[in-house]
Structure formats: structure tokens, C-alpha cells
N, C-alpha and C. Protein backbone atom coordinates (compact mmCIF):
# COMPACT_ATOMS: atom_id res chain seq x y z
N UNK A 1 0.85 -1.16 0.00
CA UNK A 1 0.00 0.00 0.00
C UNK A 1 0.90 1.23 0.00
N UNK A 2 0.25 2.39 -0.51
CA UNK A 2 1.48 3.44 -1.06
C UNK A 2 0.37 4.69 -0.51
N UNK A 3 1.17 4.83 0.69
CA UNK A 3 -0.33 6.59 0.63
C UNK A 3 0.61 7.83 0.70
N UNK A 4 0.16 8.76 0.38
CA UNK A 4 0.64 9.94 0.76
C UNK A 4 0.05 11.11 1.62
N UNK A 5 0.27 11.35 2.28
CA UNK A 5 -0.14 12.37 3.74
C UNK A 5 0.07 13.68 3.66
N UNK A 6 -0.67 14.35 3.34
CA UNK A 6 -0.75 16.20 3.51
C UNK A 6 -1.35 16.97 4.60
N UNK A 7 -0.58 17.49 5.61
CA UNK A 7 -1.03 18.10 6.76
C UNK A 7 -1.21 19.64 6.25
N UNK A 8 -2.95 19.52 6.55
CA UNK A 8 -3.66 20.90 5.83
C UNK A 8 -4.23 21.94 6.30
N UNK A 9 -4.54 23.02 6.46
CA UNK A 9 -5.59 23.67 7.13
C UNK A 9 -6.92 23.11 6.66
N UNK A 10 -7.17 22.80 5.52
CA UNK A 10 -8.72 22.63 4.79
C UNK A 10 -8.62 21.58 3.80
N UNK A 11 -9.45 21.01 3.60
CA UNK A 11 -9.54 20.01 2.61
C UNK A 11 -11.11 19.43 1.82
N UNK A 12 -11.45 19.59 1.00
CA UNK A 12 -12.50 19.14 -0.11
C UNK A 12 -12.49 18.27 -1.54
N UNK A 13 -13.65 17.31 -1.49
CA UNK A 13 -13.58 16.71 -2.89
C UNK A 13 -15.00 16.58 -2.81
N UNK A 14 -14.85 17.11 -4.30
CA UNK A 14 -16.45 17.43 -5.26
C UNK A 14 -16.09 16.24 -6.19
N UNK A 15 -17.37 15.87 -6.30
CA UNK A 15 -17.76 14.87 -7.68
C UNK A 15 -18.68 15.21 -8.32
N UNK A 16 -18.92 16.05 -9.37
CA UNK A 16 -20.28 16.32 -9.91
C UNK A 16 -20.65 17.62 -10.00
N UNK A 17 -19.77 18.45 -9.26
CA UNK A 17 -20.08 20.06 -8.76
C UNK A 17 -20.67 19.71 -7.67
N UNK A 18 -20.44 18.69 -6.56
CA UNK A 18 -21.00 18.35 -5.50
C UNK A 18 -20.50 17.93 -4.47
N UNK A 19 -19.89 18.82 -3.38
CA UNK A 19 -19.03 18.09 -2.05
C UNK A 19 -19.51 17.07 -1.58
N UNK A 20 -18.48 16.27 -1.28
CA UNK A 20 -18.84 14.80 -0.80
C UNK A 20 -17.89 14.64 0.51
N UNK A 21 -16.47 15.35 0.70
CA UNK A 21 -16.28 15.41 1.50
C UNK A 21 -15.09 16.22 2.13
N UNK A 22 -15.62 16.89 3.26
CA UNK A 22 -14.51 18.41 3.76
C UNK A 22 -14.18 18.35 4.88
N UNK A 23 -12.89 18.59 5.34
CA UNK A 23 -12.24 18.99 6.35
C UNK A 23 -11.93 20.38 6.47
N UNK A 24 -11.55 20.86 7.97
CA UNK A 24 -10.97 21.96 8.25
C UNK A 24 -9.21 21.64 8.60
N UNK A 25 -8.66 21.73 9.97
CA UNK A 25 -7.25 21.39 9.58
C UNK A 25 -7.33 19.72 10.49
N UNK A 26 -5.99 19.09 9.29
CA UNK A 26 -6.56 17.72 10.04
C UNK A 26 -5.22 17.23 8.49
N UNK A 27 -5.46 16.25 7.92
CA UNK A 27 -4.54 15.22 7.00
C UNK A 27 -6.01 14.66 5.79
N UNK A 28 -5.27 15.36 4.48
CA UNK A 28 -5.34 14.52 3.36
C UNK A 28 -4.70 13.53 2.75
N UNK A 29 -5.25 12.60 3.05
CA UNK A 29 -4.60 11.10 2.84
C UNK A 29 -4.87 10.46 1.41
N UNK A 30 -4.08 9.93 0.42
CA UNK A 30 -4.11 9.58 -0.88
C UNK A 30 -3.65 8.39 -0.84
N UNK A 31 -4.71 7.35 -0.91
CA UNK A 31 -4.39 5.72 -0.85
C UNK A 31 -4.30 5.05 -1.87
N UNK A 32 -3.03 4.56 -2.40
CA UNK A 32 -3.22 3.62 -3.28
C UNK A 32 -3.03 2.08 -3.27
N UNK A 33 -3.95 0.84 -3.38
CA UNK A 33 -4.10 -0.20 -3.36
C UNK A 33 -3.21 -1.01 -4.29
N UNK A 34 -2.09 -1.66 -4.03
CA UNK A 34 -1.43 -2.92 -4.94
C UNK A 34 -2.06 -4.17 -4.77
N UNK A 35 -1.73 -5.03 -5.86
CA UNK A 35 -2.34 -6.56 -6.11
C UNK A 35 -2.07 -6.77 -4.60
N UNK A 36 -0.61 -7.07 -4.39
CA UNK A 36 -0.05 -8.15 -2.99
C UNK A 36 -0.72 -7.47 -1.71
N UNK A 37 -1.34 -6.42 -1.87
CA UNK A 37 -1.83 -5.80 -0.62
C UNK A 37 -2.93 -6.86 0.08
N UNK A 38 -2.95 -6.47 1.45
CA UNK A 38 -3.95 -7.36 2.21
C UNK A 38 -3.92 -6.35 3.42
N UNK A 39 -4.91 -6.66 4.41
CA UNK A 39 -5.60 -6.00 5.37
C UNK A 39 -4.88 -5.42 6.28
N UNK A 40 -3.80 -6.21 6.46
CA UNK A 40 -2.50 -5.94 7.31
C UNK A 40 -2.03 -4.46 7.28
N UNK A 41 -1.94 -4.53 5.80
CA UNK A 41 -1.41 -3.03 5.13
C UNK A 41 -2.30 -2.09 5.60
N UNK A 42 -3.61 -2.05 5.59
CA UNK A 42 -4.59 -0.97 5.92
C UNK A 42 -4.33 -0.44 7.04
N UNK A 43 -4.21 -1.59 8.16
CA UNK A 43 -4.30 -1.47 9.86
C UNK A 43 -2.91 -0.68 10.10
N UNK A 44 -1.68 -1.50 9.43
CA UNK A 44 -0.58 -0.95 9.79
C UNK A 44 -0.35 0.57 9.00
N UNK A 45 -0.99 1.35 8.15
CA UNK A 45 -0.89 2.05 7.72
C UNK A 45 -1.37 3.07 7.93
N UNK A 46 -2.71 3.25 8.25
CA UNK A 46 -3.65 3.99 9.39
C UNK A 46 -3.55 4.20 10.77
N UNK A 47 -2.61 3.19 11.20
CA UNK A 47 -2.20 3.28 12.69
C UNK A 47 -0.80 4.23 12.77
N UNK A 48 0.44 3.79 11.70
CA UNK A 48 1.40 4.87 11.33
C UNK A 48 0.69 6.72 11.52
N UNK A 49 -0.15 6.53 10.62
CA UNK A 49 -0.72 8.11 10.03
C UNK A 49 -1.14 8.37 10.71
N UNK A 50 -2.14 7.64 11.98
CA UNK A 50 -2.88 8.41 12.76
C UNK A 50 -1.71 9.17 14.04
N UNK A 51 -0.99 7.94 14.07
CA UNK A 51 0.51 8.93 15.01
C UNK A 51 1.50 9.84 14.59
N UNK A 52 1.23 9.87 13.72
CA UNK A 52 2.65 10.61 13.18
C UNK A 52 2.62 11.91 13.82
N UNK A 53 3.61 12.18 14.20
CA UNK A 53 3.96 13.78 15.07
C UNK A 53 4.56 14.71 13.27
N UNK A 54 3.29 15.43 13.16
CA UNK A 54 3.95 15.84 12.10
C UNK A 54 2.96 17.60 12.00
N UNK A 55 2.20 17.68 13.32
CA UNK A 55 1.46 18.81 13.64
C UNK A 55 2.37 19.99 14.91
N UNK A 56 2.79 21.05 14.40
CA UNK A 56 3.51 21.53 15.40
C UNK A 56 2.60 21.95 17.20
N UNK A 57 3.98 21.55 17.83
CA UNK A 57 3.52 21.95 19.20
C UNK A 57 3.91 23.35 19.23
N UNK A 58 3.78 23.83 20.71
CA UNK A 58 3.54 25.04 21.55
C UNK A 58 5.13 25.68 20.91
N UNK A 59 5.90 24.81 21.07
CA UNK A 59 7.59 25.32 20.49
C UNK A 59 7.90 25.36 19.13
N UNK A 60 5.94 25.32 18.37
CA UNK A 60 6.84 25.40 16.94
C UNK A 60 7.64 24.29 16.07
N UNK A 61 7.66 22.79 17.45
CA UNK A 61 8.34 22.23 16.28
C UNK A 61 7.11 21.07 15.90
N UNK A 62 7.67 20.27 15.10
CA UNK A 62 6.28 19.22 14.79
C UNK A 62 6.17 17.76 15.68
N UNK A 63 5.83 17.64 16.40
CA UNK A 63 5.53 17.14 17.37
C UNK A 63 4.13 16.88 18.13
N UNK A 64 2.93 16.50 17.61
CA UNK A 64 1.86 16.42 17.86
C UNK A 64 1.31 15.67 16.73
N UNK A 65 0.23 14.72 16.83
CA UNK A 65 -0.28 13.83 15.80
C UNK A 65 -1.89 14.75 15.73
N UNK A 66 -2.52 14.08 14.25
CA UNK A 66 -3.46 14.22 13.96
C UNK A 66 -4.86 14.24 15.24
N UNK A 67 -4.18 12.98 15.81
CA UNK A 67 -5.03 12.48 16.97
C UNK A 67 -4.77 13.92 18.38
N UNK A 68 -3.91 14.12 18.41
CA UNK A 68 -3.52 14.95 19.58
C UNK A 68 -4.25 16.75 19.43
N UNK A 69 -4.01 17.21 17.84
CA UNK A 69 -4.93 18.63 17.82
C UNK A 69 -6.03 18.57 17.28
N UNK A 70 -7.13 17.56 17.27
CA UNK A 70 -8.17 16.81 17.56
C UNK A 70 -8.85 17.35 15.48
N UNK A 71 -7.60 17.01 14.99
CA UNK A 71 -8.31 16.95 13.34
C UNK A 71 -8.68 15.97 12.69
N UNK A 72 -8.96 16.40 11.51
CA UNK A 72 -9.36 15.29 10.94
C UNK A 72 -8.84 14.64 9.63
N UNK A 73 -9.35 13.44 8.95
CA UNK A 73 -8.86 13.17 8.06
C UNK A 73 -9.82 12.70 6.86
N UNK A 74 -8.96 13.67 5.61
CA UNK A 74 -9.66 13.17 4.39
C UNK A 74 -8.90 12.02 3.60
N UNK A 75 -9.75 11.10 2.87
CA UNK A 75 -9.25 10.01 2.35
C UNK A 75 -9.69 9.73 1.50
N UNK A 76 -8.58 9.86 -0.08
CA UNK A 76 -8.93 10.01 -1.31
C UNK A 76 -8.41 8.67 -1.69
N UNK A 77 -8.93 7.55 -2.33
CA UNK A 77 -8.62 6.57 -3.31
C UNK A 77 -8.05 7.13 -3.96
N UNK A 78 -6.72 6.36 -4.70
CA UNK A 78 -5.83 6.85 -5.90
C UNK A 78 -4.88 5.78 -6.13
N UNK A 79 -5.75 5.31 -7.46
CA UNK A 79 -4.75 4.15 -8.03
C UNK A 79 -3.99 4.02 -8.73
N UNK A 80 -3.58 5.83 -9.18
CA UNK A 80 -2.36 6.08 -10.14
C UNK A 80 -1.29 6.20 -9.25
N UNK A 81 -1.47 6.13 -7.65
CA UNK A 81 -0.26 5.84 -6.89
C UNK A 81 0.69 4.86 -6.89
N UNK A 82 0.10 3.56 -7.45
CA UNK A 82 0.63 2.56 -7.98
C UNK A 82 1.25 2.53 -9.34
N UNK A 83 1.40 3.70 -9.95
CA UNK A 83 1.84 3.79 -11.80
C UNK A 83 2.87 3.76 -11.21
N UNK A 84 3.94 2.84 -12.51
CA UNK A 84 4.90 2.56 -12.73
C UNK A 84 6.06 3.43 -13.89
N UNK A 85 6.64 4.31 -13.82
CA UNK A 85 7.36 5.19 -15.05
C UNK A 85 8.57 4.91 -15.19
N UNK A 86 9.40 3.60 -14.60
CA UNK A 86 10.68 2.76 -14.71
C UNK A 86 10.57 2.90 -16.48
N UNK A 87 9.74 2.58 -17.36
CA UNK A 87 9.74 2.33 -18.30
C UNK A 87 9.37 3.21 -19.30
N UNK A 88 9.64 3.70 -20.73
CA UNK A 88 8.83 4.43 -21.72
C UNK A 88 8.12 5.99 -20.81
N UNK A 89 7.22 6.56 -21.11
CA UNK A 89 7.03 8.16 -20.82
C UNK A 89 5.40 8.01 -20.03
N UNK A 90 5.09 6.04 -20.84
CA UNK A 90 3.22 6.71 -20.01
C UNK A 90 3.70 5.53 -18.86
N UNK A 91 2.77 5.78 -18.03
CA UNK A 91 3.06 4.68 -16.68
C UNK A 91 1.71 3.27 -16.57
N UNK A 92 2.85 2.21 -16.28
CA UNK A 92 1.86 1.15 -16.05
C UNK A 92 1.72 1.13 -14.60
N UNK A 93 0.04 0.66 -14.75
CA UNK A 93 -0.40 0.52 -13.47
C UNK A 93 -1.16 -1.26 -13.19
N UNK A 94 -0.02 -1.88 -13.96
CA UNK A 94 -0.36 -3.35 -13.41
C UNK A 94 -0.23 -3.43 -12.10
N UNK A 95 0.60 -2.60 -11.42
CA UNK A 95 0.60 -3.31 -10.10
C UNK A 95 -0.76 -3.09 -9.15
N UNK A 96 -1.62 -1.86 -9.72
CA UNK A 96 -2.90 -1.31 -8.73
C UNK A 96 -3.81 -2.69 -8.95
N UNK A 97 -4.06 -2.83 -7.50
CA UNK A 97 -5.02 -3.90 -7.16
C UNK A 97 -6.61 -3.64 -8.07
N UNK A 98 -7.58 -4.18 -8.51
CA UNK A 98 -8.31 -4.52 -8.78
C UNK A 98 -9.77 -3.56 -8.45
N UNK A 99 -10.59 -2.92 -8.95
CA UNK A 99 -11.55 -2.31 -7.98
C UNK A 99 -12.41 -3.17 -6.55
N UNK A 100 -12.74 -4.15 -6.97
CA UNK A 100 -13.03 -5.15 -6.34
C UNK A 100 -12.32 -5.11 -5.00
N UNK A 101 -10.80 -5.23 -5.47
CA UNK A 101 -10.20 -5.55 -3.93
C UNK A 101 -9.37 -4.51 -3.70
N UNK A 102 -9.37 -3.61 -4.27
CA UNK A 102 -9.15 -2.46 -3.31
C UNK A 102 -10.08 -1.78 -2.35
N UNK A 103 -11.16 -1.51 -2.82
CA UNK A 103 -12.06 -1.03 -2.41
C UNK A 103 -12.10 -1.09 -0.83
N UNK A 104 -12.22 -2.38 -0.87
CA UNK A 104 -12.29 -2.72 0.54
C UNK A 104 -11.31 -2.86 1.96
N UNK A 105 -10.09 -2.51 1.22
CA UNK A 105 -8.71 -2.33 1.81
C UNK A 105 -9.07 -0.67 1.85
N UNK A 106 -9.57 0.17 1.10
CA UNK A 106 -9.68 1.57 1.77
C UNK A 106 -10.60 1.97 2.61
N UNK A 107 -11.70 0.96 2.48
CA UNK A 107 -12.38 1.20 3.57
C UNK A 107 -12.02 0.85 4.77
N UNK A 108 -11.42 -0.39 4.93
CA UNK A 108 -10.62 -0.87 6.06
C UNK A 108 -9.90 0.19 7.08
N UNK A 109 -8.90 0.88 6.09
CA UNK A 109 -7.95 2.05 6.32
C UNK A 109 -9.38 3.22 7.06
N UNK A 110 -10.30 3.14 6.76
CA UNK A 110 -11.16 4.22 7.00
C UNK A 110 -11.40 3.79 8.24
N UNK A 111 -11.85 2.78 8.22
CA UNK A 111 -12.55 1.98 9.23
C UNK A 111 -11.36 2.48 10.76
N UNK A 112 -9.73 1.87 10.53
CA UNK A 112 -9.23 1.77 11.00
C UNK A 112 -8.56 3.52 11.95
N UNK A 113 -9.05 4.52 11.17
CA UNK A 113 -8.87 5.56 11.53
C UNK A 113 -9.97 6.54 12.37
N UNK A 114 -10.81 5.75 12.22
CA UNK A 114 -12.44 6.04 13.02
C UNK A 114 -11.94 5.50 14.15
N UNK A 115 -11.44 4.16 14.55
CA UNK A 115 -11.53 3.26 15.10
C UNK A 115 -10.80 3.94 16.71
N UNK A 116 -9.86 5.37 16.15
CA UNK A 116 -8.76 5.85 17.00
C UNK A 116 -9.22 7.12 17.01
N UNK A 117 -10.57 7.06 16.42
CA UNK A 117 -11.24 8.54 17.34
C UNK A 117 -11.25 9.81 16.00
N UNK A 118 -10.66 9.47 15.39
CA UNK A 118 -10.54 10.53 14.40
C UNK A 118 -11.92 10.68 13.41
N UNK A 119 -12.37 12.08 12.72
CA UNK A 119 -13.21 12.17 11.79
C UNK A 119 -13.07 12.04 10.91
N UNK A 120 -13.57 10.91 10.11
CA UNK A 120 -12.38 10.53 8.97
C UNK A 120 -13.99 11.21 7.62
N UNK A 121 -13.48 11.84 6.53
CA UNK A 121 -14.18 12.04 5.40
C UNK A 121 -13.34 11.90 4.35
N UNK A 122 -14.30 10.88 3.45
CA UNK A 122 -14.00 10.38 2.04
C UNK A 122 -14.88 10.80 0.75
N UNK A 123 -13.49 10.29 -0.18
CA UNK A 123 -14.16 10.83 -1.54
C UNK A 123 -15.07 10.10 -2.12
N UNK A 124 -15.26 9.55 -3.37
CA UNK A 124 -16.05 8.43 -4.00
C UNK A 124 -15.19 7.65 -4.92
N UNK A 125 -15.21 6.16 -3.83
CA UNK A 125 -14.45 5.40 -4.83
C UNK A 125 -14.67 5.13 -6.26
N UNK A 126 -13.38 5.69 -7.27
CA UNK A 126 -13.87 5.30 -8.43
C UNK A 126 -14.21 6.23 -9.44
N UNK A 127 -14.65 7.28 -8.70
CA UNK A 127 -14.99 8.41 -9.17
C UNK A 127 -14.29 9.45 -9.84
N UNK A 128 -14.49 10.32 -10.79
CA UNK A 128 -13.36 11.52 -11.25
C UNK A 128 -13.76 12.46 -10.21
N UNK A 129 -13.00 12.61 -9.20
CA UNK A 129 -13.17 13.65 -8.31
C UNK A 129 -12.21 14.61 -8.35
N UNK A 130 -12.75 15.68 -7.96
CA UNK A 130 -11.54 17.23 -7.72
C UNK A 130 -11.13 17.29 -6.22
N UNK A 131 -10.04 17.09 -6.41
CA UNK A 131 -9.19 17.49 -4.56
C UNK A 131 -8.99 18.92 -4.61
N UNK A 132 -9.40 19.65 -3.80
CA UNK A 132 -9.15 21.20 -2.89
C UNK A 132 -7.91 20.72 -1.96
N UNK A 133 -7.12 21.46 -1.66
CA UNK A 133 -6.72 21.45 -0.34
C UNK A 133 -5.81 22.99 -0.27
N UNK A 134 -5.68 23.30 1.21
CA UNK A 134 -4.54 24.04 1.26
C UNK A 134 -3.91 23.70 2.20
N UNK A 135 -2.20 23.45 1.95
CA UNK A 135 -1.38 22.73 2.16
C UNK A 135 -0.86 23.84 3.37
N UNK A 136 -0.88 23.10 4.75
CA UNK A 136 -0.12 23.70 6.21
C UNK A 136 1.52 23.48 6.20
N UNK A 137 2.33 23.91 5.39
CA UNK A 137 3.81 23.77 5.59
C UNK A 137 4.58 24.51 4.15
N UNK A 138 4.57 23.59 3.33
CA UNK A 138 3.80 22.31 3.13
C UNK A 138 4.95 21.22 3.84
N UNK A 139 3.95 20.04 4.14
CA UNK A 139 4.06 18.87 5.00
C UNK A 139 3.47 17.79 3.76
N UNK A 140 4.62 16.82 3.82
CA UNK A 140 4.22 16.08 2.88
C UNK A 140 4.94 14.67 2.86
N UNK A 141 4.23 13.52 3.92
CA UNK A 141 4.96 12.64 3.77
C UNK A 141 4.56 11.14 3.20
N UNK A 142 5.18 10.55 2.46
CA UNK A 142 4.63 9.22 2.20
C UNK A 142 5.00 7.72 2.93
N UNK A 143 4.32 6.97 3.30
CA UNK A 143 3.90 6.26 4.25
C UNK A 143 4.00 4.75 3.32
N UNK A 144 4.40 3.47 2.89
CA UNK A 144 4.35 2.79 2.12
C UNK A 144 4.54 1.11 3.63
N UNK A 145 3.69 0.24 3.05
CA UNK A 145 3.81 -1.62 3.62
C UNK A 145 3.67 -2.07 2.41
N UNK A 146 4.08 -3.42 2.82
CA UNK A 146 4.00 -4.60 2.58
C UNK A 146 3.98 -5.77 3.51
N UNK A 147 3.08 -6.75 3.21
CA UNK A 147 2.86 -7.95 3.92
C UNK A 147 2.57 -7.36 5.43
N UNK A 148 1.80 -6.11 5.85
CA UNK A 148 1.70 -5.54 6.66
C UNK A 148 2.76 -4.86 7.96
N UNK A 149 3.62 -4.71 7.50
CA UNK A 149 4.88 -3.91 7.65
C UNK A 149 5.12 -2.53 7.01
N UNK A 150 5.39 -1.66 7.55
CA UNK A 150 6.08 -0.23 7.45
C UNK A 150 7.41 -0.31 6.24
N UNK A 151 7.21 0.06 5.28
CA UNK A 151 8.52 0.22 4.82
C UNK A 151 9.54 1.12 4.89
């Protein structure tokens, strides 16, 4: 699993000319699902993000998690996270898992971030959606498992 993490003041995704889902300051999260992925990845990946000290404390430095200045998190499916550009100029995305079985590995991840108290809002799987955000730093880190391990 391959996500990427943006610590934001605000965050929105429209599908349609139609919000589906907004934050104020809190983490936009961009999940992308591989074949070898399994559930492991979700839990261990959502549990990473929800700790990460990457919100500044009282001294200014970053040291406080999502969970600690009581924000929230948006969570966008994205299975061009998995494109491959080792090769030629367009990117393969054999490795992105399946709609079928991703799907349910991001909900998992959703599941798993509720689970620790957080307000978690999502986009529509599948969907051509527009991401808003405005970026708090910018802060920008990516978070990657396998076989449910941290890489």
C-alpha cells in the first residue's frame, strides 16, 4: 500500500459540482491499493498516520499527531499511486489492485482511523473527483507496507 499524507488547514472533494467530503485542519490522505496488498497493510498504515507527530507543538516544532490537535482526516482513493514510469514516458499501473479488492482495503484504512477517534471524510471510490486542499507547511509525507509492515 502506497499513501501519501498532507497536513492541511482545509480540505475538499467534489464529484459532480457536489461536495462529498470536507475537512478543516486535520490530513489529506491519498491511498493507493497494490495486487499483494492485504488487510494488514490498511491497519498498519492507518495506525502509522494516525501517530505521526507531524502537527507543530507550543515550540513550533512538529511534534503532535493528527489524533492529539483533535483533526481530521480526508481520504482520497488513488490508483495512479501505484503507476509505474521505470519504463517508456506513459506509466503502467499493473501493479494497482483490482476495484473489487481495493475497495475494501480503503475502507478498512477508513474503518481503521475512526476506530482511534478521528473524523475521517471520504471521496467516492472510483470516481473523477476534484481534490481542494490548502497545504499547512507544506508537509508532505509518504507512508508505504508490505505484507503488513512499514517500509
Amino acid at each position: 500500500m502506497r499513501v501519501v499524507v498532507q497536513r492541511v488547514r482545509s480540505g475538499r472533494v467534489d464529484v459532480d459540482e457536489s461536495t462529498v467530503g470536507e475537512i478543516g485542519l486535520g490530513l489529506v490522505v491519498l491511498v493507493g491499493v497494490e495486487v499483494d496488498d492485504v488487510a494488514a497493510d490498511a491497519v498498519v498504515c492507518a495506525s502509522k498516520i494516525a501517530g505521526l507527530r507531524i502537527f507543530r507543538d507550543d515550540e513550533d516544532k512538529m511534534n503532535r499527531s493528527v489524533e492529539e490537535v483533535g483533526g481530521a482526516v480526508l481520504v482520497v482513493s488513488q490508483f495512479t499511486l501505484a503507476g509505474d514510469v521505470r519504463k517508456g514516458r506513459r506509466p503502467s499501473f499493473v501493479t494497482a489492485a483490482r476495484p473489487e479488492a481495493a475497495q475494501p482495503l480503503v475502507q478498512r484504512f477508513c474503518t481503521e482511523l475512526e476506530s482511534r477517534g478521528l473524523n475521517v471524510e471520504t471521496g467516492v471510490f472510483g470516481a473523477m473527483m476534484e481534490v481542494s486542499l490548502v497545504n499547512d507547511g507544506p508537509v508532505t509525507i509518504i507512508v508505504e507496507s508490505r505484507d503488513g509492515k512499514i517500509l
